[in-house]
N, C-alpha and C. Protein backbone atom coordinates (compact mmCIF):
# COMPACT_ATOMS: atom_id res chain seq x y z
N UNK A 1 29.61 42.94 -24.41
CA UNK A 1 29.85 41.69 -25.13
C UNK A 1 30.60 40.68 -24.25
N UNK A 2 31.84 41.42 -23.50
CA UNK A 2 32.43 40.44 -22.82
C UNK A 2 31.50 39.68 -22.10
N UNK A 3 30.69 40.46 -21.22
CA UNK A 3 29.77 39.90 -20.20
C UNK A 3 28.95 39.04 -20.42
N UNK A 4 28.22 38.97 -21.60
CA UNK A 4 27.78 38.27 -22.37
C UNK A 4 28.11 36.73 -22.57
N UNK A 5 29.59 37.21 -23.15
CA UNK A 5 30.04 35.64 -23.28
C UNK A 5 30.42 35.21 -21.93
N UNK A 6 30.90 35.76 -20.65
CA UNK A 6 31.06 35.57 -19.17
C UNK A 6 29.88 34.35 -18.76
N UNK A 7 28.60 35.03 -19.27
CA UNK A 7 27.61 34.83 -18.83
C UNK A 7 27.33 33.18 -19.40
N UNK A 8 27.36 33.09 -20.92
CA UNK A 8 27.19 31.70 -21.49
C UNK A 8 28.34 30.89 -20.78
N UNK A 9 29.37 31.24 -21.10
CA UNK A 9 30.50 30.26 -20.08
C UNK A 9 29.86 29.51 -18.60
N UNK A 10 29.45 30.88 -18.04
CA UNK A 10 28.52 29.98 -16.47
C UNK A 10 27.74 29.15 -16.78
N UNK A 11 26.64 29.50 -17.64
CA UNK A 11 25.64 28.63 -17.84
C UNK A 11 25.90 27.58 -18.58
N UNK A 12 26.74 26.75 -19.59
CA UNK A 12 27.49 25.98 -19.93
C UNK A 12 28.30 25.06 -18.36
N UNK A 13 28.89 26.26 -17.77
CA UNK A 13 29.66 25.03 -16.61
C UNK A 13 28.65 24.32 -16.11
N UNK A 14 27.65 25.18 -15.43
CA UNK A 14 26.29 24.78 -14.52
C UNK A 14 25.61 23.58 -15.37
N UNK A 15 25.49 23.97 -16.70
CA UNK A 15 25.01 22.93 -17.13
C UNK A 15 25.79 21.30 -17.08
N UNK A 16 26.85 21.63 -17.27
CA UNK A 16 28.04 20.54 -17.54
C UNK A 16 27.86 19.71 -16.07
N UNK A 17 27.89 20.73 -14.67
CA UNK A 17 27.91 20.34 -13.51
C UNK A 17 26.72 19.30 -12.89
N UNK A 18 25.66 19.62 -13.66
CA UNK A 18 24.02 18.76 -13.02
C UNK A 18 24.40 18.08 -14.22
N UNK A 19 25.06 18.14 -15.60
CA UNK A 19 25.01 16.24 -16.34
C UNK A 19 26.03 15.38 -15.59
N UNK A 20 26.48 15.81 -15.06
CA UNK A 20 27.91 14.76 -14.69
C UNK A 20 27.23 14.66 -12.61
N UNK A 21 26.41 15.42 -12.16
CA UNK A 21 25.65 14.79 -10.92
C UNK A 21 24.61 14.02 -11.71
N UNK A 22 23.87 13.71 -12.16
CA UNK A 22 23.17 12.99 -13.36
C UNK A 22 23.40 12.02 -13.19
N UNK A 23 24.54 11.77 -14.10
CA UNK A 23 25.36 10.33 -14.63
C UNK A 23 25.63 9.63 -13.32
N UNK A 24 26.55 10.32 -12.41
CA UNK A 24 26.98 10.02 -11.75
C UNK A 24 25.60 9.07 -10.30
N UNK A 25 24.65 10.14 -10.25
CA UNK A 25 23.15 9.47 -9.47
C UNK A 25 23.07 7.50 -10.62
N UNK A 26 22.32 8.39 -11.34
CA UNK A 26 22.45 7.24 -12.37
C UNK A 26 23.25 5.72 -11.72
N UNK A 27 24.54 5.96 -12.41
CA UNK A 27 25.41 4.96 -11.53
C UNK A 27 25.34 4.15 -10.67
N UNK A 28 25.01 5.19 -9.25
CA UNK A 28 25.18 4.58 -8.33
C UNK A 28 23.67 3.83 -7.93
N UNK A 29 22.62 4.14 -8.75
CA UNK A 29 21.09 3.11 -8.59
C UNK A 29 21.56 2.49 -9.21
N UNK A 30 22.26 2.05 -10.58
CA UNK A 30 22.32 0.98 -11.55
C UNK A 30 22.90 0.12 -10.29
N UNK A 31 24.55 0.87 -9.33
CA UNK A 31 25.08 -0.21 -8.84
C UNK A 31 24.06 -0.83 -7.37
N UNK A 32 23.24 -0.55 -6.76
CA UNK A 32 22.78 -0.80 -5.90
C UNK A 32 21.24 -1.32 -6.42
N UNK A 33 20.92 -1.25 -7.16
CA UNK A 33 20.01 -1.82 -8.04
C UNK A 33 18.78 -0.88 -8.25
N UNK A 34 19.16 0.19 -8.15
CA UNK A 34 17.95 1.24 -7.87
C UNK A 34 17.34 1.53 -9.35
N UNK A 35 16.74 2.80 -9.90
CA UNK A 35 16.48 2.83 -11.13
C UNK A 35 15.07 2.78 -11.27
N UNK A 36 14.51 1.21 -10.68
CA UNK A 36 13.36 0.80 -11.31
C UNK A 36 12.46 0.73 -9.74
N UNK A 37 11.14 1.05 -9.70
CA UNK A 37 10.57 0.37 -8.51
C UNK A 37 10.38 -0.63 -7.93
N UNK A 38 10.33 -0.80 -6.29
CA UNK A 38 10.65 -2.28 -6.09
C UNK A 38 9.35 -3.04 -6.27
N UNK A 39 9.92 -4.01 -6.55
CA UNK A 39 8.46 -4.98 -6.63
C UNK A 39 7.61 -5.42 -5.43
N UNK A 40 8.38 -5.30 -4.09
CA UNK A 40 7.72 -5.35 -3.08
C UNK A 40 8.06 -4.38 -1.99
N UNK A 41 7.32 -4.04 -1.14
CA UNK A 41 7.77 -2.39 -0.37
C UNK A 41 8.15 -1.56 -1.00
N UNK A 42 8.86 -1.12 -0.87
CA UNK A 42 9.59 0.57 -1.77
C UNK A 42 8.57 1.71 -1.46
N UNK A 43 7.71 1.72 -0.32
CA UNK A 43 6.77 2.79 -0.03
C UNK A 43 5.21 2.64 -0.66
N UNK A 44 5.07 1.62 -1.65
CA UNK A 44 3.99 1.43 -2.38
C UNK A 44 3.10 0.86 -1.43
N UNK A 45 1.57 1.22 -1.62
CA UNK A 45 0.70 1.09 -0.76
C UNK A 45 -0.48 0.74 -1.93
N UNK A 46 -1.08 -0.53 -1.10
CA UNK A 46 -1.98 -1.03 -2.12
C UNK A 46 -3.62 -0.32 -2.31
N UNK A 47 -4.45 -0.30 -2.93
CA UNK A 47 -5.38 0.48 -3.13
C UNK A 47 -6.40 -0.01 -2.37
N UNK A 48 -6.37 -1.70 -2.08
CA UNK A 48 -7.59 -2.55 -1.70
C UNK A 48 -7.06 -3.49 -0.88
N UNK A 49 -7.76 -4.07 0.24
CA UNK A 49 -7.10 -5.08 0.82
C UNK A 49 -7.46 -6.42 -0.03
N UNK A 50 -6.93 -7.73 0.59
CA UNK A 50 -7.30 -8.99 0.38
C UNK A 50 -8.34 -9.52 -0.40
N UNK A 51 -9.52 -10.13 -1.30
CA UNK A 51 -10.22 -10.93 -1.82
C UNK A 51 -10.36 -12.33 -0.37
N UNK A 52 -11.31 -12.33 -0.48
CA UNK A 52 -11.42 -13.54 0.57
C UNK A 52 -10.75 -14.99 -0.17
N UNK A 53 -10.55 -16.02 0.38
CA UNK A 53 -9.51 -16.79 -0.04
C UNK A 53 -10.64 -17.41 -0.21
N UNK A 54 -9.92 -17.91 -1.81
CA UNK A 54 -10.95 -19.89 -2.04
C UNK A 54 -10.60 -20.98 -1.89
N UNK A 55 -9.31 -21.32 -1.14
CA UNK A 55 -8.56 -22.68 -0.76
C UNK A 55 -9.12 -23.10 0.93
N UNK A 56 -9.48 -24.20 0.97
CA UNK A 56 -10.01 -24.61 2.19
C UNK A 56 -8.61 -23.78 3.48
N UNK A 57 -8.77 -24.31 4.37
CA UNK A 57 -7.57 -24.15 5.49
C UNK A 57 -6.65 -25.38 5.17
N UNK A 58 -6.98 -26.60 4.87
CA UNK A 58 -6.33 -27.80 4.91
C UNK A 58 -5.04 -27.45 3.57
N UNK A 59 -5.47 -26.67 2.65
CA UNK A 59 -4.30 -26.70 1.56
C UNK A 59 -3.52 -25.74 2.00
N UNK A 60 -3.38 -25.10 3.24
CA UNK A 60 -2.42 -24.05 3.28
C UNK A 60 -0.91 -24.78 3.74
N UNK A 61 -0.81 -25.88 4.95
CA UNK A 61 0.57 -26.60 4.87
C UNK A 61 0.08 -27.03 5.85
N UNK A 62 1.36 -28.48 6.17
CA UNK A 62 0.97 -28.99 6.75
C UNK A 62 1.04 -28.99 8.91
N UNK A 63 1.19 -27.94 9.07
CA UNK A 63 1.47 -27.58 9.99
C UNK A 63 -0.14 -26.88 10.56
N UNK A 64 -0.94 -26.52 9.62
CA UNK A 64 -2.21 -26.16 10.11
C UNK A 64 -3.04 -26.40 10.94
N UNK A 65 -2.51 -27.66 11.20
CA UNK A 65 -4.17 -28.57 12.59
C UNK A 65 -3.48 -28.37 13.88
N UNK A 66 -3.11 -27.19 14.00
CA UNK A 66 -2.51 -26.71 15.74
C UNK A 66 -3.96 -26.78 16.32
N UNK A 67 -3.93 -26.53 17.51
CA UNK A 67 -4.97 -26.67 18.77
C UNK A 67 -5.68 -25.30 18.18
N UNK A 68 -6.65 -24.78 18.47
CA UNK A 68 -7.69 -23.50 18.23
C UNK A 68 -6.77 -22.49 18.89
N UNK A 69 -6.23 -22.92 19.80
CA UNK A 69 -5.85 -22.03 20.48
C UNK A 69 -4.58 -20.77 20.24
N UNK A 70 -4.19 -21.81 19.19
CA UNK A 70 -2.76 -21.14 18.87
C UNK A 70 -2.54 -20.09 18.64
N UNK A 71 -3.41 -18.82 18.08
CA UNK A 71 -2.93 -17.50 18.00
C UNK A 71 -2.76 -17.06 18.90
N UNK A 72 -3.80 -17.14 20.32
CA UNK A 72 -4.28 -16.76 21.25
C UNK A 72 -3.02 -17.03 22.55
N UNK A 73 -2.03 -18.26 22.06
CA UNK A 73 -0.64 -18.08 22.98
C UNK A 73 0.56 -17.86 22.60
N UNK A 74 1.29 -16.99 22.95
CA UNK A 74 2.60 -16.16 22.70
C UNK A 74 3.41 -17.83 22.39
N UNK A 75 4.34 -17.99 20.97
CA UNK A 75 4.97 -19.64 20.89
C UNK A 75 6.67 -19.26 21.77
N UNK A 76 7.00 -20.02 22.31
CA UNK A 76 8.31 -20.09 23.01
C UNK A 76 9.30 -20.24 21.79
N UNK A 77 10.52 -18.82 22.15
CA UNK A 77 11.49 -18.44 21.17
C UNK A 77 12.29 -19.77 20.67
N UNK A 78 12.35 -21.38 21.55
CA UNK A 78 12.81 -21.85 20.58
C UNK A 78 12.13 -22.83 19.74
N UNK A 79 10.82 -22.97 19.47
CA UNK A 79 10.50 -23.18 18.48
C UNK A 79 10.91 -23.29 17.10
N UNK A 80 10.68 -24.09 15.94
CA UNK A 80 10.93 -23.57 15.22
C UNK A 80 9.84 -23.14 13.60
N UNK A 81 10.15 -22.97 12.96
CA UNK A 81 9.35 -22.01 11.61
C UNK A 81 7.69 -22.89 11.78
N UNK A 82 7.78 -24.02 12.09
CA UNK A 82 6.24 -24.78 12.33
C UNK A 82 5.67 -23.64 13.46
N UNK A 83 6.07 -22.74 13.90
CA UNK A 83 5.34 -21.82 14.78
C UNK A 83 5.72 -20.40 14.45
N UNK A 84 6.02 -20.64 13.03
CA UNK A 84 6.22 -18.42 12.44
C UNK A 84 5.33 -19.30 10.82
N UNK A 85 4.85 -17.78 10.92
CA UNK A 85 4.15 -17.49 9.31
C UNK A 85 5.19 -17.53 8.19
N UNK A 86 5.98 -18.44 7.46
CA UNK A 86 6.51 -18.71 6.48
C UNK A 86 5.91 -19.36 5.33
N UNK A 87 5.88 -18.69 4.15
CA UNK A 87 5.27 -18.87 2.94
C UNK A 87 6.67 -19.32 2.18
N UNK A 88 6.33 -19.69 0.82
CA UNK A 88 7.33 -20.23 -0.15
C UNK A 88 7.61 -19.09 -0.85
N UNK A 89 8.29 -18.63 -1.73
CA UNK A 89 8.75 -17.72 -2.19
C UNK A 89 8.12 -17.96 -3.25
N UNK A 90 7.57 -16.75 -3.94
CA UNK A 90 6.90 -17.03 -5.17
C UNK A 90 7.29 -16.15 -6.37
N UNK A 91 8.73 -15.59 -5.91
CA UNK A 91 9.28 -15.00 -7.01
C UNK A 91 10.49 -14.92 -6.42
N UNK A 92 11.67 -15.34 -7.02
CA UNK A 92 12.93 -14.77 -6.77
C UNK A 92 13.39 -13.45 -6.03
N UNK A 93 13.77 -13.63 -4.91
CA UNK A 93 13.80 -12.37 -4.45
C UNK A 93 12.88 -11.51 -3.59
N UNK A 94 11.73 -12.39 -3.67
CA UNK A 94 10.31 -12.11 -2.76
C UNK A 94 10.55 -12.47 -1.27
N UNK A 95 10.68 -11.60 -0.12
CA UNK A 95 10.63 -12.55 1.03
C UNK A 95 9.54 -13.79 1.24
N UNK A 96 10.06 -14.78 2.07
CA UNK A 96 9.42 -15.64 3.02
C UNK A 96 8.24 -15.58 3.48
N UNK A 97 7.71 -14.53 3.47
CA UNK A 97 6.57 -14.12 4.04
C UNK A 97 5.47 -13.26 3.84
N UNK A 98 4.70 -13.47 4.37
CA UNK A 98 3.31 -12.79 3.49
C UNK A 98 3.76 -11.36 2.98
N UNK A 99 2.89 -10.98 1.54
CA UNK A 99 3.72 -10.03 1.09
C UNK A 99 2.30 -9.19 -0.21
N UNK A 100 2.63 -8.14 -0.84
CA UNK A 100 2.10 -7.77 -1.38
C UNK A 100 2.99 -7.29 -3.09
N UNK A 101 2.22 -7.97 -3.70
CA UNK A 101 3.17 -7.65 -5.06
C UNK A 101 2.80 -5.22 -5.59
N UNK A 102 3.83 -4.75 -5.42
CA UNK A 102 3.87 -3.54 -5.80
C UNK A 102 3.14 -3.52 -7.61
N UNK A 103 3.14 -4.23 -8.39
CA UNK A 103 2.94 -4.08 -9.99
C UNK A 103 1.25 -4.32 -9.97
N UNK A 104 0.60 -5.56 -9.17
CA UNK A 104 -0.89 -5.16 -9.28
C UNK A 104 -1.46 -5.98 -8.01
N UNK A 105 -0.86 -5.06 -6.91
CA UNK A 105 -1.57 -5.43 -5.42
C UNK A 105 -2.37 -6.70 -5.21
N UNK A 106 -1.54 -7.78 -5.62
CA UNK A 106 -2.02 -9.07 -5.36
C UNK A 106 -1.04 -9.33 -4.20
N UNK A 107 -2.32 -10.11 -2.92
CA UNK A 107 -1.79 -10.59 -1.89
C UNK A 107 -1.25 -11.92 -1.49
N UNK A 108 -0.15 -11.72 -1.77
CA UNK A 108 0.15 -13.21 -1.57
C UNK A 108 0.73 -13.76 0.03
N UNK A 109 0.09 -15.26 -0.30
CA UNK A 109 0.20 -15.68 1.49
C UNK A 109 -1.10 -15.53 2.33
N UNK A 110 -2.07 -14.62 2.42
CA UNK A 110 -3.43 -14.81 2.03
C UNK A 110 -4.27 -15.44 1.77
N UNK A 111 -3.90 -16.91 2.04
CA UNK A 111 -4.81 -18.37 1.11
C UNK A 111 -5.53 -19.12 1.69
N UNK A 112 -5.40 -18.98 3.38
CA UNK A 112 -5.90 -20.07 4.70
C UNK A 112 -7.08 -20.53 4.92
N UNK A 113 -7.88 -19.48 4.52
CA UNK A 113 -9.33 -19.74 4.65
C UNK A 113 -9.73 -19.13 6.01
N UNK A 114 -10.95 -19.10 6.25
CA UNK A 114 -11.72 -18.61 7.82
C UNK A 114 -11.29 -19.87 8.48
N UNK A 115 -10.75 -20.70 8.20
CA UNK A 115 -10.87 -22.16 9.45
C UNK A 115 -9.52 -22.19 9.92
N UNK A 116 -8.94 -21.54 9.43
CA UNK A 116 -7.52 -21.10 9.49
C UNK A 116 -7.52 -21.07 10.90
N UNK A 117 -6.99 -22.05 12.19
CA UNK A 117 -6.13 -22.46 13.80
C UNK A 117 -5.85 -21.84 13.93
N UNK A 118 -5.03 -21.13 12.98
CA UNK A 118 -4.01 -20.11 13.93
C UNK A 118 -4.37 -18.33 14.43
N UNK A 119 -5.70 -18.55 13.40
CA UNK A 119 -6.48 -16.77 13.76
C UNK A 119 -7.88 -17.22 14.63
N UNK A 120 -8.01 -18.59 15.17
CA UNK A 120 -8.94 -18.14 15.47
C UNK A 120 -8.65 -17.80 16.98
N UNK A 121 -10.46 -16.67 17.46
CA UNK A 121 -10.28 -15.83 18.69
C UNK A 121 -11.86 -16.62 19.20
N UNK A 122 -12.05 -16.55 20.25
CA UNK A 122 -13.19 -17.00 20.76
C UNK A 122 -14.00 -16.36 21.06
N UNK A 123 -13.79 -14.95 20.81
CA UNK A 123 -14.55 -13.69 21.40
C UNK A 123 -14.22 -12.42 20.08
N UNK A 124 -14.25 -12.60 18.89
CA UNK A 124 -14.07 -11.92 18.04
C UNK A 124 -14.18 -10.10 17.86
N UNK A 125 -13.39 -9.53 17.90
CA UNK A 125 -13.42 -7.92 18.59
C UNK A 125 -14.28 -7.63 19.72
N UNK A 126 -13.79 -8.22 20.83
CA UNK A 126 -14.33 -7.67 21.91
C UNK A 126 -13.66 -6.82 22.44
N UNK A 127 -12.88 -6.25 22.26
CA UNK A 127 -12.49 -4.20 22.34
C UNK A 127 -13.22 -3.62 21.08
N UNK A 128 -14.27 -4.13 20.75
CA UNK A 128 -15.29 -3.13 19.67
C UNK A 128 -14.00 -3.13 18.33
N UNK A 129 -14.67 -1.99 17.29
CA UNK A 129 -14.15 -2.31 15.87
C UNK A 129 -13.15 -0.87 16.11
N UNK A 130 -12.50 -1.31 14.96
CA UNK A 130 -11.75 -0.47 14.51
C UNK A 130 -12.39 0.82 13.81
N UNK A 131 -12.22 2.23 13.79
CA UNK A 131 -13.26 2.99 13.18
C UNK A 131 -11.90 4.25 12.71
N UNK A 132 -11.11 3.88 12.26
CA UNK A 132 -10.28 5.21 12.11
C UNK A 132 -9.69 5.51 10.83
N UNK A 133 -10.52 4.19 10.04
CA UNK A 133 -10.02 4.19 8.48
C UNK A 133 -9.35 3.64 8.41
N UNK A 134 -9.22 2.76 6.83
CA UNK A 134 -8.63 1.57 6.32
C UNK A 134 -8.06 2.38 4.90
N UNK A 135 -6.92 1.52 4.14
CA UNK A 135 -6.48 1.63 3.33
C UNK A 135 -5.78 3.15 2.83
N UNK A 136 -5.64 3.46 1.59
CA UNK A 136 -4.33 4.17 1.62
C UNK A 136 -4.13 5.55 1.91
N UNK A 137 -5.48 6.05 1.83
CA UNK A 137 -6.07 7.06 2.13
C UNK A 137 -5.68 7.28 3.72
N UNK A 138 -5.28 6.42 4.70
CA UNK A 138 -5.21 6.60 6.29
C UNK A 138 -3.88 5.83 6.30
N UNK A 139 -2.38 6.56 6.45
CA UNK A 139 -1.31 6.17 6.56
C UNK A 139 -0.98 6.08 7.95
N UNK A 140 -0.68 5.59 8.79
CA UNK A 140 -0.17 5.98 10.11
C UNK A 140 0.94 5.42 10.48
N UNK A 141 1.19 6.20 11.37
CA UNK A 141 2.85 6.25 11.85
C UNK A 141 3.18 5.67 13.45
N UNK A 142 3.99 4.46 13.45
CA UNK A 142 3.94 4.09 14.39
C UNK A 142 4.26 4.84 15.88
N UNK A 143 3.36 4.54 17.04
CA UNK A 143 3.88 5.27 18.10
C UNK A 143 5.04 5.27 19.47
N UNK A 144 5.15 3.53 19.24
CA UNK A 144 5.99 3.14 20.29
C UNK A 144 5.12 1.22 20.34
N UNK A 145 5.70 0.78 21.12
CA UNK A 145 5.66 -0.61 21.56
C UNK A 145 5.99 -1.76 21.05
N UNK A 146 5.71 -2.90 21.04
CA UNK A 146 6.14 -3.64 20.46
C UNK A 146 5.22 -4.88 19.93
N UNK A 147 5.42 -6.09 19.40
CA UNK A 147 4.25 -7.28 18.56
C UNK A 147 3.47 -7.09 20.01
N UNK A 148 3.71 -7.51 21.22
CA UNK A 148 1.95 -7.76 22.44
C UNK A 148 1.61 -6.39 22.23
N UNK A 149 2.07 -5.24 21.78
CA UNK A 149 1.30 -3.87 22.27
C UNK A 149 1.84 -2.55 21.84
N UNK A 150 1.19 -2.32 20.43
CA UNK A 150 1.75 -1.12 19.79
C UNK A 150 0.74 0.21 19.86
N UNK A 151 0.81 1.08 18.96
CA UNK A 151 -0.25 1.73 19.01
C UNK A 151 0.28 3.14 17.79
N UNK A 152 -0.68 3.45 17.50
CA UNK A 152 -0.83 4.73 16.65
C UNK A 152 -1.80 5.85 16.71
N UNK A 153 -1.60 6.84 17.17
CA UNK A 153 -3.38 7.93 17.10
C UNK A 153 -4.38 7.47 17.98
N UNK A 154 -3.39 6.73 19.39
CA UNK A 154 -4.55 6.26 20.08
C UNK A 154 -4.93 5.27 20.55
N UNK A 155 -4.94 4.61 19.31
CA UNK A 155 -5.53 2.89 18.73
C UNK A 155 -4.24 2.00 19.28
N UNK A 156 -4.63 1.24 20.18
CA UNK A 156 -3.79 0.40 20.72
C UNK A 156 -3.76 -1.02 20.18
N UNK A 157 -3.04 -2.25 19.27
CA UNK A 157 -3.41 -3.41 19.10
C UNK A 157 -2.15 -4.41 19.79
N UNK A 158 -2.26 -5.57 19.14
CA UNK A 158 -1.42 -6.10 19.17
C UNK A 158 -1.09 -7.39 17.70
N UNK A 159 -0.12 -8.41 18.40
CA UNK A 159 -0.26 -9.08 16.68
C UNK A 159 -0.38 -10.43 16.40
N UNK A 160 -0.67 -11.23 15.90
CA UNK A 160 -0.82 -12.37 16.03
C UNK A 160 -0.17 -13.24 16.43
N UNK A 161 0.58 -13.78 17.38
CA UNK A 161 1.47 -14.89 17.24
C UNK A 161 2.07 -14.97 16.31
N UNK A 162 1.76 -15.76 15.89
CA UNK A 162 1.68 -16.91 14.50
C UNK A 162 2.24 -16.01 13.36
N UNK A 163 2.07 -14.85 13.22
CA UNK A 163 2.82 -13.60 12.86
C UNK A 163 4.17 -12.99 13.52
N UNK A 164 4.43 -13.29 14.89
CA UNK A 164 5.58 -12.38 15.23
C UNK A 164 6.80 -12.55 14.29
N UNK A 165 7.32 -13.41 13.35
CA UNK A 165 8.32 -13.61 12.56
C UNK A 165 7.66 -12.48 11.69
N UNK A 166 7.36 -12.03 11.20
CA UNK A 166 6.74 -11.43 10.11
C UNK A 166 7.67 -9.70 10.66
N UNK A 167 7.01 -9.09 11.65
CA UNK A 167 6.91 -7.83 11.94
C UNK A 167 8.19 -7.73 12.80
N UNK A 168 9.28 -8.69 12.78
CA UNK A 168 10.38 -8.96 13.47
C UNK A 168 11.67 -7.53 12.74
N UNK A 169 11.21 -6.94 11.56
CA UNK A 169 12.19 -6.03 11.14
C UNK A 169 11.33 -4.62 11.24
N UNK A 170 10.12 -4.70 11.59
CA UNK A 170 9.69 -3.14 11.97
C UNK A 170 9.69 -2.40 12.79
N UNK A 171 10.11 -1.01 12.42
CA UNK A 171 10.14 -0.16 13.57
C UNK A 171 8.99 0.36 14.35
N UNK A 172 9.02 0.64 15.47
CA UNK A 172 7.90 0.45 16.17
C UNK A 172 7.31 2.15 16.46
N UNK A 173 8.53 2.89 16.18
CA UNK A 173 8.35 4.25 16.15
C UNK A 173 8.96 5.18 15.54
N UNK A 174 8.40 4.68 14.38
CA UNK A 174 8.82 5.20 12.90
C UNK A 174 7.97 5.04 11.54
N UNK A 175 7.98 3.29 11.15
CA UNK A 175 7.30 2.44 10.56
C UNK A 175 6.00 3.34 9.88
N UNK A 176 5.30 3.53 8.69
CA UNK A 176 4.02 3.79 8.25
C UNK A 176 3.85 2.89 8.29
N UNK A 177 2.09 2.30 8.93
CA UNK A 177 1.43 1.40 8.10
C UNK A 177 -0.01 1.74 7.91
N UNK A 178 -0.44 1.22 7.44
CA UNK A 178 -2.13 0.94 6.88
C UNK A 178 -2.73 -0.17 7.30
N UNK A 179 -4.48 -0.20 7.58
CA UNK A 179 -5.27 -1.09 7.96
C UNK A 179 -5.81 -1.37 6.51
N UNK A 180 -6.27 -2.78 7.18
CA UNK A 180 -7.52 -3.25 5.99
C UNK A 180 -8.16 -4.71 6.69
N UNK A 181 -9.00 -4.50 6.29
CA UNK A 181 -10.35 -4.97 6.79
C UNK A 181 -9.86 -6.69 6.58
N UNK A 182 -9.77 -7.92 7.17
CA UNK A 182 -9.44 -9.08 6.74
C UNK A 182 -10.72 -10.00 6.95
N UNK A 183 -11.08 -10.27 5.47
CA UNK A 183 -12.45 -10.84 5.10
C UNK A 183 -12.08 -12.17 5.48
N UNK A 184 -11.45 -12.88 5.89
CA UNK A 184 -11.42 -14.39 6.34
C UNK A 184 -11.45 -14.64 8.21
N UNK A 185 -11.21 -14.13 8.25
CA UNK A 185 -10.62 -14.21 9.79
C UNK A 185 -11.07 -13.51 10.83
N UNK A 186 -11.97 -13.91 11.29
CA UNK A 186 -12.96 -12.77 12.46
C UNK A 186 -12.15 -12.43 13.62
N UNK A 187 -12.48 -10.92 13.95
CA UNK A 187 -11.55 -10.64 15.43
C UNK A 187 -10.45 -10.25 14.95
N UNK A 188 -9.97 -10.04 13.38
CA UNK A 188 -8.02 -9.74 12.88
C UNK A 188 -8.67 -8.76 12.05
N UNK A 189 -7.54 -7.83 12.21
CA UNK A 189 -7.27 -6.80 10.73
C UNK A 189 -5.84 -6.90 9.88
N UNK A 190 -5.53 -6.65 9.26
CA UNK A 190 -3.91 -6.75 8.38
C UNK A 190 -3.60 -5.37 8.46
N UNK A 191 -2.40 -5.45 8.99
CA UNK A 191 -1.33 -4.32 9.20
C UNK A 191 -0.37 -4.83 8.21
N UNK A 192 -0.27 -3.42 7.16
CA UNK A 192 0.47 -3.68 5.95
C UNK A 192 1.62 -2.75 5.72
N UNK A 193 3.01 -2.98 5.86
CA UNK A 193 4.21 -1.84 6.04
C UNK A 193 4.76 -1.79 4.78
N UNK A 194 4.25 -0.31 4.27
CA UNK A 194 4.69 -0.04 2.80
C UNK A 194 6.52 -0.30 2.44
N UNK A 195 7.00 0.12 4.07
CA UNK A 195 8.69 0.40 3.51
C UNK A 195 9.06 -1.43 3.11
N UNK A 196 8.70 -2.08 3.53
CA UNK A 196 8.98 -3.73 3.49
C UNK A 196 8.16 -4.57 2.63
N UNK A 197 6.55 -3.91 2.29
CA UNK A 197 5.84 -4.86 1.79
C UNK A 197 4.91 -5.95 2.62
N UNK A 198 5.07 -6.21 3.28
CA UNK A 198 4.87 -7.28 4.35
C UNK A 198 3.60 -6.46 5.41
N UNK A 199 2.80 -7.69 5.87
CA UNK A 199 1.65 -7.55 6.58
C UNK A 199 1.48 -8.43 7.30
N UNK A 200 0.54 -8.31 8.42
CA UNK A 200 0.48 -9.40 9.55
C UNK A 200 -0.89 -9.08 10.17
N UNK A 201 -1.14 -10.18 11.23
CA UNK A 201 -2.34 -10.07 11.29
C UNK A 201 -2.41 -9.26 13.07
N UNK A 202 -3.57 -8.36 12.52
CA UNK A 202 -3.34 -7.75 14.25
C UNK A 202 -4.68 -7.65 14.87
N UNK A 203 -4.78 -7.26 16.22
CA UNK A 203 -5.92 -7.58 16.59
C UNK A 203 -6.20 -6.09 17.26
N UNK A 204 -7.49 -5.70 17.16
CA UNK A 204 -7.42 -4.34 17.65
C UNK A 204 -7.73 -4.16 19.38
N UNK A 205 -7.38 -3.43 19.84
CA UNK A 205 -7.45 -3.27 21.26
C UNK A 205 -7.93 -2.50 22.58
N UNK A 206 -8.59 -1.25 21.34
CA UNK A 206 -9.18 -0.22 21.45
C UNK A 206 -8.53 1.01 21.88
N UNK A 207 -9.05 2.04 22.10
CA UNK A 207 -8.25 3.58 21.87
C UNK A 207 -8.38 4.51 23.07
């Protein structure tokens, strides 16, 4: 009998011990804002890439009528945001920059059109296509390098210009990301980093 009740006593503390680690987890997401999933990055990976855009190039801002050339040259660090990919914020709390909503994988920032200056290439994948799988099903893990020259499993790219503000907080050998196919813009694919949300445009380079 004693043992018995020995026995409920433990299992009572143990229990007592995981409600009060509980509460206590609890807490500390309420205080850091955790709890709920994030609305953008938080590891979420979208199912589909992009919809091709229906806004000409001219409604994207007014900074658009650069020379053709512009993806195609690295912009000098002091420049300013008229030569990085900055979008308006379209939700409180949304970065600056192209982004993917986590609640129903709408791409926002995405709007340029194919006439879009700043992607175009004059020689559209001439290191051949990409063939190693797109979307969420093919996660990959970065291998080393940096925006002129990264690589994963092989596949060597690099990133758009006109993008380097974008991919300015990813790790280069660490980072998951995912491909997807970018229906506007010949010669680019979108590299999309679940931990941040955020995507950019990259060019493939071959393997």
């Amino acid at each position: 009998m004693k043992k018995l009740i020995g026995l409920s006593v433990l299992i009572c503390l143990a229990a007592f011990a995981q409600d009060r680690q509980r509460s206590s987890a609890q807490h500390d997401a309420a205080q850091h804002g955790g709890g709920r999933p994030a609305e953008v990055g938080g590891g979420h990976v979208p199912a589909r890439g992009p919809a091709p855009a229906r806004e000409p190039a001219s409604a994207r801002s007014p900074n658009s009528g650069q020379p053709s050339n512009a993806a195609r040259s690295p912009q000098p660090a002091a420049e300013n945001h008229a030569a990085e990919n900055h979008i308006a914020p379209d939700r409180q709390g949304h970065p600056e920059l192209p982004h993917v909503h986590a609640s129903n994988d709408q791409w926002v920032g995405h709007n340029s059109g194919a006439n879009d200056p700043h992607y175009h290439v004059d020689q559209p994948w001439s290191h051949g296509r990409f063939t190693g799988g797109f979307g969420p099903q093919h996660q990959f893990v970065l291998g080393g390098g940096n925006r002129e020259r990264f690589w994963f499993n092989n596949f060597y790219w690099d990133v758009a210009p006109y993008d380097y503000n974008i991919v300015a907080g990813w790790n280069w050998s660490g980072d998951q990301i995912v491909i997807y196919e970018d229906p506007d813009h010949d010669g680019w694919y979108l590299a999309y980093n679940p931990r941040l949300g955020t995507y950019a445009h990259v060019e493939y380079l071959g393997g």
